[in-house]
N, C-alpha and C. Protein backbone atom coordinates (compact mmCIF):
# COMPACT_ATOMS: atom_id res chain seq x y z
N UNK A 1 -14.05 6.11 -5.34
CA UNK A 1 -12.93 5.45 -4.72
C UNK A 1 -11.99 4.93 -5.79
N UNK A 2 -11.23 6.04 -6.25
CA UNK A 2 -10.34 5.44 -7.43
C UNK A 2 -9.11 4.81 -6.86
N UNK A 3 -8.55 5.37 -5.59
CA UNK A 3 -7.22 5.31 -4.99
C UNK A 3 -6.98 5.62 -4.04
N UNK A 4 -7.21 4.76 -2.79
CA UNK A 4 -7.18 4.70 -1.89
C UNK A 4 -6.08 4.54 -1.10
N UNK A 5 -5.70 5.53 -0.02
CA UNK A 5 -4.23 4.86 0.52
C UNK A 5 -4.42 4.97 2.29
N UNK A 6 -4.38 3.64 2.59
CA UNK A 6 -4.36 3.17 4.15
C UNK A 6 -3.11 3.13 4.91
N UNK A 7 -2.27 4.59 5.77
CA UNK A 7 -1.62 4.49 6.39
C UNK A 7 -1.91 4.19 8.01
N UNK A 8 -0.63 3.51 8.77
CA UNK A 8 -1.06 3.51 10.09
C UNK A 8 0.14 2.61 10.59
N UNK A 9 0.29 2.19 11.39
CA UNK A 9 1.51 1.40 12.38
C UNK A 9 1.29 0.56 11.82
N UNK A 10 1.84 -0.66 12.54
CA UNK A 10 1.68 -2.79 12.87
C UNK A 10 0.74 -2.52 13.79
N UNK A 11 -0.64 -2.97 13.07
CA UNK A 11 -1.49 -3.52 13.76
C UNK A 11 -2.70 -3.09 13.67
N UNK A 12 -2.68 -1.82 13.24
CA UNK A 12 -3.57 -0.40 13.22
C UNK A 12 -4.98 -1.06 12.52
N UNK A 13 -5.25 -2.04 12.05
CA UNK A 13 -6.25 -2.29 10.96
C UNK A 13 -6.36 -1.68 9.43
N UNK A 14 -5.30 -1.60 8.73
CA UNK A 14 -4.88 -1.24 7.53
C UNK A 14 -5.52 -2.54 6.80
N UNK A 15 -5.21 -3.90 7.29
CA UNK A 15 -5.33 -4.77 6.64
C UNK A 15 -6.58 -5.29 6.47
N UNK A 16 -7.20 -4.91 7.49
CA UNK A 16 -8.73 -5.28 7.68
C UNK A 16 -9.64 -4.45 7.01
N UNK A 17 -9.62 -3.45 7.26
CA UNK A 17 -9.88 -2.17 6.20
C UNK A 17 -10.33 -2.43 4.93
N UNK A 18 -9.03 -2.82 4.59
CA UNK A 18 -9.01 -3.32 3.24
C UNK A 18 -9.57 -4.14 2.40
N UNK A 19 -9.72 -5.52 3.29
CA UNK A 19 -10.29 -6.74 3.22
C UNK A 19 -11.65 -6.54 3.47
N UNK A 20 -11.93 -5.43 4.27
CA UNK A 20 -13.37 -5.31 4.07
C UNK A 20 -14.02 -4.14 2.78
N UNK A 21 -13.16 -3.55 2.51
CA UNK A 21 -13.53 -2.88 1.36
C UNK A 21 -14.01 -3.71 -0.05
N UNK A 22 -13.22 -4.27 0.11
CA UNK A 22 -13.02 -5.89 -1.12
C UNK A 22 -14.03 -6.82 -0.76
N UNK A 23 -14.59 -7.00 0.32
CA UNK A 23 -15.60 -8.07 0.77
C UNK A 23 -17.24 -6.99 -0.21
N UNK A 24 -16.95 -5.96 0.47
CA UNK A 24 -18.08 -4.53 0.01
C UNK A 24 -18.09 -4.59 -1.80
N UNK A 25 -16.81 -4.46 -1.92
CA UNK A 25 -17.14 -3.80 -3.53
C UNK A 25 -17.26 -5.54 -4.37
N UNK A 26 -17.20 -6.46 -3.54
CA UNK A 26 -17.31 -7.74 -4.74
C UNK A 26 -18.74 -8.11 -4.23
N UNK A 27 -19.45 -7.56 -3.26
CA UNK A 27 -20.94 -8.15 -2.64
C UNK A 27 -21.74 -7.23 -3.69
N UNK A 28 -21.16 -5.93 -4.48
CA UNK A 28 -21.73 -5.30 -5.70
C UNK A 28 -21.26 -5.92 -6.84
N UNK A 29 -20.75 -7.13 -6.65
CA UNK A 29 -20.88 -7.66 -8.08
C UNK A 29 -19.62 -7.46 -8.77
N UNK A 30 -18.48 -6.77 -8.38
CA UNK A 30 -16.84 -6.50 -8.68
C UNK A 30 -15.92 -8.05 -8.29
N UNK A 31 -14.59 -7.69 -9.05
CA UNK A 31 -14.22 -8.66 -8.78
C UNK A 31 -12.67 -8.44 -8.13
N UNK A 32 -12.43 -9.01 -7.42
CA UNK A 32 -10.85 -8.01 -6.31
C UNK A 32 -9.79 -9.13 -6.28
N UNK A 33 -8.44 -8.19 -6.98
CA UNK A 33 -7.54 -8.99 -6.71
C UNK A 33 -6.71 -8.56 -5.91
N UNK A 34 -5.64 -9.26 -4.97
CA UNK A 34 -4.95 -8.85 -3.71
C UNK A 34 -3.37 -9.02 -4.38
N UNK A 35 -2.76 -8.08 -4.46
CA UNK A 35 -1.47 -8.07 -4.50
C UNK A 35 -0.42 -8.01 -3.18
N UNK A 36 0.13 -9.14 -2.69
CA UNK A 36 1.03 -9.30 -1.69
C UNK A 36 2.62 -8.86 -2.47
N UNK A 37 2.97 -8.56 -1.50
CA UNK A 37 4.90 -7.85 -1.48
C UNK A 37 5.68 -8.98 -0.78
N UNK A 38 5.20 -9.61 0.15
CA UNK A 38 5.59 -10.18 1.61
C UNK A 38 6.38 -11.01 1.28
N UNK A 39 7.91 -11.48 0.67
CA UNK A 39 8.49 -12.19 1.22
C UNK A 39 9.00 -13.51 2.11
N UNK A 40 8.81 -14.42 1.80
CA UNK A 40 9.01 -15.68 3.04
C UNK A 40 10.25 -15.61 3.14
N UNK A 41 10.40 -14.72 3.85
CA UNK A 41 11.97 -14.91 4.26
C UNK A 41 12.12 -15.78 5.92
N UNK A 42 11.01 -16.35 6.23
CA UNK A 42 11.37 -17.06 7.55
C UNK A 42 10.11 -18.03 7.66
N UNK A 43 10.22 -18.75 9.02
CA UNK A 43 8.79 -18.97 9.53
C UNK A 43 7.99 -18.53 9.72
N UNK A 44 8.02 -17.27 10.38
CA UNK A 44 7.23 -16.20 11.01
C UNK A 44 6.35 -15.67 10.12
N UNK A 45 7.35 -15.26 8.72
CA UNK A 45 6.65 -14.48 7.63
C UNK A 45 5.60 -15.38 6.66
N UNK A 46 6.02 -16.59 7.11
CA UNK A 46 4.99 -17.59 6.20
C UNK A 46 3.99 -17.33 7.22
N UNK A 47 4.02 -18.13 8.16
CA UNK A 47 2.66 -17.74 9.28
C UNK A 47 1.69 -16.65 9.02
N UNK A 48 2.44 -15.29 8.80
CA UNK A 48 2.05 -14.31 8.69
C UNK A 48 1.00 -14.10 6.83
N UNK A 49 1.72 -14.64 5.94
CA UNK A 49 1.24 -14.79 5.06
C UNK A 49 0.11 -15.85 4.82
N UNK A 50 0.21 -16.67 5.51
CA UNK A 50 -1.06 -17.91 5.51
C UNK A 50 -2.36 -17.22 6.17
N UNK A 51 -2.20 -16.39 7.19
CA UNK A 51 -2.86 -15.97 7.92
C UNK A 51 -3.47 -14.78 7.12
N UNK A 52 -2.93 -14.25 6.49
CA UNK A 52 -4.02 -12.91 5.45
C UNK A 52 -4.19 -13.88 4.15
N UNK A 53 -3.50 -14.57 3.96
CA UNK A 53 -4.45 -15.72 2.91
C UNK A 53 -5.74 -15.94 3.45
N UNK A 54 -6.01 -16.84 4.76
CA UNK A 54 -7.33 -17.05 5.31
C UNK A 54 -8.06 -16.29 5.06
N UNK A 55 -7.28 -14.88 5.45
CA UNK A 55 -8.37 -13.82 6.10
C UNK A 55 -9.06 -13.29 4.63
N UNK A 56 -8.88 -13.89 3.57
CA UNK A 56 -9.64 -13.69 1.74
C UNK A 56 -10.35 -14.57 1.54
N UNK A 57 -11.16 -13.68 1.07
CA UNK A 57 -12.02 -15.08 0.42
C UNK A 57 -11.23 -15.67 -0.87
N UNK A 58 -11.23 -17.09 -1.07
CA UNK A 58 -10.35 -17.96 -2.05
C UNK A 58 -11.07 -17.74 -3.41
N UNK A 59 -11.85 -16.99 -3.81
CA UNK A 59 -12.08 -16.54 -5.42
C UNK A 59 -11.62 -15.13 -5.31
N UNK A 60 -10.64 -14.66 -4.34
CA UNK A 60 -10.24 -13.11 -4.55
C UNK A 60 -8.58 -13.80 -5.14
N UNK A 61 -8.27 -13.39 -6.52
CA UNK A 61 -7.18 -13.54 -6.87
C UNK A 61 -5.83 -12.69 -6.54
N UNK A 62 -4.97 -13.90 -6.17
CA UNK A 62 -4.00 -13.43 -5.53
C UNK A 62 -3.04 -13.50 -6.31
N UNK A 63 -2.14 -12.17 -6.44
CA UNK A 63 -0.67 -12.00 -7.23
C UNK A 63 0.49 -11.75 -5.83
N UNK A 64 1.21 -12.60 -6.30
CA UNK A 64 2.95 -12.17 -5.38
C UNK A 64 3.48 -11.76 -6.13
N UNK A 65 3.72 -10.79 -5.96
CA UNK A 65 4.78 -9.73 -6.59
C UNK A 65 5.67 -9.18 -5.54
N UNK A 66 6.97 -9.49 -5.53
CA UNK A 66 7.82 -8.48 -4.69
C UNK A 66 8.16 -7.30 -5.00
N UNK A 67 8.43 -7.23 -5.67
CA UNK A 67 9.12 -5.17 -6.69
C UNK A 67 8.34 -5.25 -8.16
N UNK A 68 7.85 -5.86 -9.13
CA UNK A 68 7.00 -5.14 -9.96
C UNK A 68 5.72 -4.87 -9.96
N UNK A 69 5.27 -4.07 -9.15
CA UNK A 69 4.24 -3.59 -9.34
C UNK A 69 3.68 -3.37 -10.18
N UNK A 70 4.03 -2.56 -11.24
CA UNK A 70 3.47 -2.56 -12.66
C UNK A 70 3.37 -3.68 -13.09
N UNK A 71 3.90 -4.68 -13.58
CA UNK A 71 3.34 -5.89 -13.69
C UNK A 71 2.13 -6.59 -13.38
N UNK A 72 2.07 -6.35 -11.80
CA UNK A 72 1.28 -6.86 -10.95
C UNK A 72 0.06 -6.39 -11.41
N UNK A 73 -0.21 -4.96 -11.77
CA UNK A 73 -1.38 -4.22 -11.80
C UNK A 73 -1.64 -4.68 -13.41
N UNK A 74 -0.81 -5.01 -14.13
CA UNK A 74 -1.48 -5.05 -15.47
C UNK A 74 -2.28 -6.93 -15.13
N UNK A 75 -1.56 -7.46 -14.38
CA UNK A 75 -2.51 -8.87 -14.36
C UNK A 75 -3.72 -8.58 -13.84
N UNK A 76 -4.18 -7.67 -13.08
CA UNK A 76 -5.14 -7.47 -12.28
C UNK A 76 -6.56 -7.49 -13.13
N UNK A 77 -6.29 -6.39 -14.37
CA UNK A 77 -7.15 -6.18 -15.46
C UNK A 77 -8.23 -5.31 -14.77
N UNK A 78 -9.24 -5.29 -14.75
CA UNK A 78 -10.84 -4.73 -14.09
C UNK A 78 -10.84 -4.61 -12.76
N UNK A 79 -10.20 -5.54 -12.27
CA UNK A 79 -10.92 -6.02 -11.17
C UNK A 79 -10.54 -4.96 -9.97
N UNK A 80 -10.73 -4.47 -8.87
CA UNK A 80 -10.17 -4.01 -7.89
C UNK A 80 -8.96 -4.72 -7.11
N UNK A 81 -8.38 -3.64 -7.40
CA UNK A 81 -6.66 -4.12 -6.59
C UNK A 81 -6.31 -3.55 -5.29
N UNK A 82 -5.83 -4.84 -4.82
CA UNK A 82 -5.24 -4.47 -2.99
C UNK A 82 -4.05 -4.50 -3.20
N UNK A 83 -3.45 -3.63 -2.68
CA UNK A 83 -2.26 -3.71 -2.94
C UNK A 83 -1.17 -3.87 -1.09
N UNK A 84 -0.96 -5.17 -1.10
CA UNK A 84 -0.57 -5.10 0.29
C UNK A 84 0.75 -5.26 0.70
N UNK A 85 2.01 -4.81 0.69
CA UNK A 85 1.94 -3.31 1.14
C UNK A 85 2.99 -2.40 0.46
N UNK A 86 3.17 -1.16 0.84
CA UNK A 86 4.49 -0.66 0.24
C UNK A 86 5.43 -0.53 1.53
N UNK A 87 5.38 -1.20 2.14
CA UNK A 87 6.39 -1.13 3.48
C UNK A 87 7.31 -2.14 3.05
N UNK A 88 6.65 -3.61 2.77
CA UNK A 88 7.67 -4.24 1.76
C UNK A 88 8.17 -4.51 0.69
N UNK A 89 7.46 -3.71 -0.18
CA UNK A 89 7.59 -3.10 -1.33
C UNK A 89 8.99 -2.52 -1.36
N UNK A 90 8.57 -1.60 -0.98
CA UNK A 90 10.06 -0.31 -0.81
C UNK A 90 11.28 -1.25 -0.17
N UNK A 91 11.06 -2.54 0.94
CA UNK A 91 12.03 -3.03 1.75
C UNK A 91 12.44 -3.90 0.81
N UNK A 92 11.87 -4.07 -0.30
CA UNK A 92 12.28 -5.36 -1.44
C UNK A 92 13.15 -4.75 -2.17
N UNK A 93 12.97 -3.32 -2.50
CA UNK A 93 13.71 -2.93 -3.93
C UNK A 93 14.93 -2.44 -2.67
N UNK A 94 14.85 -1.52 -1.68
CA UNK A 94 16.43 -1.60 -1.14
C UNK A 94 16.92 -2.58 -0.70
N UNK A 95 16.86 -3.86 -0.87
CA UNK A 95 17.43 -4.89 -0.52
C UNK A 95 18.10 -5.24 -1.78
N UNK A 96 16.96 -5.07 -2.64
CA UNK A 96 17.40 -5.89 -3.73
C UNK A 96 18.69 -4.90 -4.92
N UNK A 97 19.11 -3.69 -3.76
CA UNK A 97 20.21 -2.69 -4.74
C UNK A 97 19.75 -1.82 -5.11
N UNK A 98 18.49 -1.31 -5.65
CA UNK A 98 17.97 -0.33 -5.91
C UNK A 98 17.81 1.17 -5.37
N UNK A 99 18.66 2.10 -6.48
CA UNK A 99 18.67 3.72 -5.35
C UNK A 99 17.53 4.03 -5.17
N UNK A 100 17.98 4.68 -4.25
CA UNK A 100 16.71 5.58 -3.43
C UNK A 100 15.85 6.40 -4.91
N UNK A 101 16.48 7.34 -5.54
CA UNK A 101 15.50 7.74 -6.31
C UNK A 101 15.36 6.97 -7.15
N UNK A 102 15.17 5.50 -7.44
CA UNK A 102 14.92 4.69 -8.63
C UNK A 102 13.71 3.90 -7.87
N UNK A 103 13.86 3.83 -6.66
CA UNK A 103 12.66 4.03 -5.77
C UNK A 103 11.63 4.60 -5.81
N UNK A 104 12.13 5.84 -5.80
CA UNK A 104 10.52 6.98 -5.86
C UNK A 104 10.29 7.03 -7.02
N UNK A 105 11.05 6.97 -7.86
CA UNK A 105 10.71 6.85 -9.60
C UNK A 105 9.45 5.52 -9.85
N UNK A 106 9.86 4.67 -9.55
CA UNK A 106 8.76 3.46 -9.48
C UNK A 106 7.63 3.91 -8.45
N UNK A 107 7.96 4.02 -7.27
CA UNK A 107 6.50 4.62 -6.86
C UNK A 107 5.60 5.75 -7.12
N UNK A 108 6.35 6.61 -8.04
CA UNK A 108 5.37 7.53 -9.02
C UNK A 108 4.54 6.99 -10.13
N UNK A 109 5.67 6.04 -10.80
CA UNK A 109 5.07 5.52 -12.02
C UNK A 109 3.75 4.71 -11.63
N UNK A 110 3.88 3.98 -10.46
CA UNK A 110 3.27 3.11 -10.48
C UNK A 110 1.74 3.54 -9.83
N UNK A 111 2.22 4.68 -8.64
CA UNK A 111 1.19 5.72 -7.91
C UNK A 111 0.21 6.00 -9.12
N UNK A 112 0.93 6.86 -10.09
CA UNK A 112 0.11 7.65 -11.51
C UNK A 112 -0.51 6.86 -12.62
N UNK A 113 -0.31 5.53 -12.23
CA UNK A 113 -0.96 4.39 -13.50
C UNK A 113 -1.92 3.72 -12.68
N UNK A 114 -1.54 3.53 -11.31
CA UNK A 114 -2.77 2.90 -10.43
C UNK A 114 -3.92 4.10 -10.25
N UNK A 115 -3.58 5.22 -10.02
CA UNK A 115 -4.93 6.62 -9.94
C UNK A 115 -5.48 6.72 -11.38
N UNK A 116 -5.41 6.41 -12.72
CA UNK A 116 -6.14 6.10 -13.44
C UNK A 116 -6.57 5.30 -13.73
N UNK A 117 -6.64 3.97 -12.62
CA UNK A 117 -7.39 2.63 -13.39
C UNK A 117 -8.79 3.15 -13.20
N UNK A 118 -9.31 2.47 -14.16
CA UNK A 118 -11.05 2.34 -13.85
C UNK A 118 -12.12 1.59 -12.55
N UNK A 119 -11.07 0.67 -12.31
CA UNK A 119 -11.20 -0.26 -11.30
C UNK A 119 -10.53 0.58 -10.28
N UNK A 120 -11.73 0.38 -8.95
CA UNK A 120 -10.82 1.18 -7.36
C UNK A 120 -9.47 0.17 -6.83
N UNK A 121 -8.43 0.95 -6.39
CA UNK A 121 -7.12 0.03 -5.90
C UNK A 121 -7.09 0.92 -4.36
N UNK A 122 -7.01 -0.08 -3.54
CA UNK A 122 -6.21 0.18 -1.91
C UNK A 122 -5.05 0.08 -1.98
N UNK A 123 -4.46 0.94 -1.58
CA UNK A 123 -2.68 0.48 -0.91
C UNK A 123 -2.71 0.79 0.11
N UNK A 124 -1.87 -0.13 0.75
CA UNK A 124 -1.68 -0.19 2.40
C UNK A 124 -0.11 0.05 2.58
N UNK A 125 0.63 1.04 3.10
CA UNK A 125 1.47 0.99 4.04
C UNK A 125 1.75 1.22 5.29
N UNK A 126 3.09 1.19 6.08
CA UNK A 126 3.16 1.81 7.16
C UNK A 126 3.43 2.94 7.09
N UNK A 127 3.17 3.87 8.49
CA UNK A 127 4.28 4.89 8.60
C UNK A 127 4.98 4.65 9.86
N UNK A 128 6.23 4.43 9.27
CA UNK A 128 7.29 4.22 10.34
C UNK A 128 8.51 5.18 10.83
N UNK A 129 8.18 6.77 10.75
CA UNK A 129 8.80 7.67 10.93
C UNK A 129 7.86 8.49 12.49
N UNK A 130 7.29 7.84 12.83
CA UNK A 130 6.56 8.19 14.13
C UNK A 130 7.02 7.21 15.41
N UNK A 131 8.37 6.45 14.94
CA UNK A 131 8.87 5.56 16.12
C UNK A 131 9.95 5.79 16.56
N UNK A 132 10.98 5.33 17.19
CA UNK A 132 12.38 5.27 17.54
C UNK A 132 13.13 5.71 16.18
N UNK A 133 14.15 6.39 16.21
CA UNK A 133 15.16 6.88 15.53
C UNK A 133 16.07 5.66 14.82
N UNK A 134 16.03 5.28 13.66
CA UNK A 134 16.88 4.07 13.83
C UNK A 134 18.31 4.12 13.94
N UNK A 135 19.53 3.33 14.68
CA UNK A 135 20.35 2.98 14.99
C UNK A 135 21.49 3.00 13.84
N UNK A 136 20.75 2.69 12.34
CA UNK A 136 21.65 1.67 11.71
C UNK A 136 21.53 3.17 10.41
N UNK A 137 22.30 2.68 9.46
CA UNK A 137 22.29 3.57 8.13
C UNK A 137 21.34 3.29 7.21
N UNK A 138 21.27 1.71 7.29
CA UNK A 138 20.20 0.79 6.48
C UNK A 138 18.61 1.62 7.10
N UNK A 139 18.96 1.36 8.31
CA UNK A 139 16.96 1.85 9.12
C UNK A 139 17.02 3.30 8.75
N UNK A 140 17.90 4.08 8.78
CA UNK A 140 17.13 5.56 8.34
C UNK A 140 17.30 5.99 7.04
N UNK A 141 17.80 5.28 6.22
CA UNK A 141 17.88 5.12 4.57
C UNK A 141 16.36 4.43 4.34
N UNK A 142 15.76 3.56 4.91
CA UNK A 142 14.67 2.70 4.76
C UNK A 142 13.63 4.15 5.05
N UNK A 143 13.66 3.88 6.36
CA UNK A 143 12.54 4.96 6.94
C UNK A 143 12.41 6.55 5.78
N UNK A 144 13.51 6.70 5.53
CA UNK A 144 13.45 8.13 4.91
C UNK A 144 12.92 7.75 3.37
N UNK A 145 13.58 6.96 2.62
CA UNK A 145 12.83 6.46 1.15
C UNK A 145 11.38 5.76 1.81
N UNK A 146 11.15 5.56 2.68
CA UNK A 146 9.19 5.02 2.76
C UNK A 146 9.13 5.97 2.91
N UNK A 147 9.42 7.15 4.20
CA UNK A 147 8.27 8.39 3.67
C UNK A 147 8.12 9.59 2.41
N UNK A 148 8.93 8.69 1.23
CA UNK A 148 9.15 9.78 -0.03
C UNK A 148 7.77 8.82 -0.60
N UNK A 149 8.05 7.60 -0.31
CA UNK A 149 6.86 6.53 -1.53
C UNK A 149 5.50 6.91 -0.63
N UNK A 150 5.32 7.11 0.74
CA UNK A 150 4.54 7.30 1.22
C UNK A 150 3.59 8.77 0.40
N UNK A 151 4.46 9.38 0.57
CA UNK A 151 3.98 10.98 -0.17
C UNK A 151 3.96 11.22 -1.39
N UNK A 152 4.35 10.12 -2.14
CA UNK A 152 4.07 9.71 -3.95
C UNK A 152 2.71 9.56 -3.83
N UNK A 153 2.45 8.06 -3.49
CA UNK A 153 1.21 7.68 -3.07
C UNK A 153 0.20 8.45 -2.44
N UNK A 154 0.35 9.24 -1.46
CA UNK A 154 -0.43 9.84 -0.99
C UNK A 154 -1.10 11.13 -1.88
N UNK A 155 0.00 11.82 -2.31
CA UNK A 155 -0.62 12.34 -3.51
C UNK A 155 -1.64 12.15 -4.94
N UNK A 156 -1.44 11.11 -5.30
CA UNK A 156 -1.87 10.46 -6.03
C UNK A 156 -3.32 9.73 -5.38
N UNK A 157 -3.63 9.91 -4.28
CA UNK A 157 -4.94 9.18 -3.84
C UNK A 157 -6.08 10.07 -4.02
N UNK A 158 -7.05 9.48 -4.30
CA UNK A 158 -8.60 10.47 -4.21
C UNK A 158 -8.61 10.32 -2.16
N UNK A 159 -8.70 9.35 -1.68
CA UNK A 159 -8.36 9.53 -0.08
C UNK A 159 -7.11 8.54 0.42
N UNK A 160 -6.97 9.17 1.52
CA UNK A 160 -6.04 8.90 2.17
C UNK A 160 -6.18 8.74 3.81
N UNK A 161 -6.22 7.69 4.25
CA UNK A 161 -6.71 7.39 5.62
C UNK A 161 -5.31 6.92 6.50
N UNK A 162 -5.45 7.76 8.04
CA UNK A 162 -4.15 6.91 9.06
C UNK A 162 -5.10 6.21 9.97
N UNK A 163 -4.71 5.33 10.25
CA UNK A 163 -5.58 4.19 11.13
C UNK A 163 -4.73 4.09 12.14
N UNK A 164 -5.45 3.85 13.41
CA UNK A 164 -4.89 3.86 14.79
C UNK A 164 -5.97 2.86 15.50
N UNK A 165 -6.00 1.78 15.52
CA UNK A 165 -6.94 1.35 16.65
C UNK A 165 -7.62 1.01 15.88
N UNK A 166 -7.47 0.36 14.27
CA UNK A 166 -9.07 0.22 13.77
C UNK A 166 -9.90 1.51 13.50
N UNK A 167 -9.26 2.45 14.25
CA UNK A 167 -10.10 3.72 13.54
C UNK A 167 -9.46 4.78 12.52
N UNK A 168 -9.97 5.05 11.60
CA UNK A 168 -9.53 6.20 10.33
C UNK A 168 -9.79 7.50 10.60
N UNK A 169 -8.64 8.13 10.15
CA UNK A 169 -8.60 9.85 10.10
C UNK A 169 -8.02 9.88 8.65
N UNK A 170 -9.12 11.04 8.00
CA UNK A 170 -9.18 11.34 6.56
C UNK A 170 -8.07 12.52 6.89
N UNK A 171 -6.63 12.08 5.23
CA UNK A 171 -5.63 12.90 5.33
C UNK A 171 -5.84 13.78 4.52
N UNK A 172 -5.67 15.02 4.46
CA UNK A 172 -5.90 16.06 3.60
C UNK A 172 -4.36 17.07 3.13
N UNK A 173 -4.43 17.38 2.16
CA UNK A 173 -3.70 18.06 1.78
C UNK A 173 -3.43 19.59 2.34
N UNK A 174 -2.00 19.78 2.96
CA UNK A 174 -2.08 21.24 3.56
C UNK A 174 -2.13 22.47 3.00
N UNK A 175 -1.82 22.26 1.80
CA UNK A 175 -1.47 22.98 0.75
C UNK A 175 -2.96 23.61 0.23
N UNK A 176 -4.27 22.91 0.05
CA UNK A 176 -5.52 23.25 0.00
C UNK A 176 -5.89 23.84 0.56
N UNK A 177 -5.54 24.36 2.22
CA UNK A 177 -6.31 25.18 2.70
C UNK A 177 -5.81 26.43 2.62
N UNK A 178 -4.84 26.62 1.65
CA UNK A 178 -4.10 28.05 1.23
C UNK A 178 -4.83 28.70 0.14
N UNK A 179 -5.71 27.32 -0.37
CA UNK A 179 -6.43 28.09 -1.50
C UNK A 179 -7.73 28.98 -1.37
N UNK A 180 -8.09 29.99 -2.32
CA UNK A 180 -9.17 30.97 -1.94
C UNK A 180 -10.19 30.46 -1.98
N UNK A 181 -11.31 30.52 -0.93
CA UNK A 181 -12.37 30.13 -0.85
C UNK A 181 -13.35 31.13 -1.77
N UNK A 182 -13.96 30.05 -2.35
CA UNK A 182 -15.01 30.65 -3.39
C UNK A 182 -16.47 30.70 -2.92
């Protein structure tokens, strides 16, 4: 489990997943740090953030990082990294001005330095190209740069899981089953 990537809606159990992976690999004696993206940009989002605080155990070290990821991962050191999420990840750096391909540029770099740590890392995003069409220039500029970081990442994973219901389906590459069976 070098690189793990948990796609699925709001709600799907991406987050739980996760948190239980990290409960698993520190009951072997590892040590897991949780990287949040999340923003307090309101009430709601604090709520929301207090509430996956709880849901850790308080010796799992926590980094806020909004857009450097690389950063984030070099504080981490050994330990196993959560990385929660690139939905606001990606919503941080186009907010914060950043082009679209300076976007996927960071989520390569950061995809290809997290698949060689020694230590296992989760990332959790959404996929939000399986909903309503968005309205605005902003929502399908958003939606279309997440599913480029989505498919950085996904590449870059030893697995890749979509969650629906709390339950996982292992993603596979289509491109593999073109290859000759030996």
């Amino acid at each position: 489990m070098t690189l793990t990537m948990l796609l699925g809606g709001a709600r799907s159990g991406k987050s739980a997943l996760a948190v239980e992976l990290g409960h698993r690999y520190a009951a072997g004696g590892g040590h897991v740090a949780y990287i949040a993206t999340a923003p307090r940009v309101d009430d709601d989002m604090a709520l929301r953030i207090e509430r996956h605080r709880d849901e850790r155990p308080k010796d799992w070290h926590t980094i806020e990082e909004q857009t450097d990821l690389e950063s984030a991962l070099d504080r981490v050191g050994d330990a196993m990294a959560i990385i929660d999420c690139l939905t606001l990840w990606t919503s941080n750096l186009l907010l914060a001005g950043i082009d679209d391909d300076d976007v996927i540029a960071s989520a390569r770099e950061a995809a290809g330095r997290t698949a060689v740590r020694a230590a296992p890392t989760v990332v959790i995003s959404n996929e939000v190209g399986l909903g309503v069409h968005p309205d605005t220039e902003l929502g399908r500029r958003y939606r279309d740069v997440l599913g480029r970081v989505n498919q950085t990442w996904a590449a870059a994973a030893t697995t890749s899981l979509f969650l629906v219901a709390g339950r996982a389906m292992p993603l596979s590459d289509p491109l593999s089953m073109l290859e000759p069976q030996r």
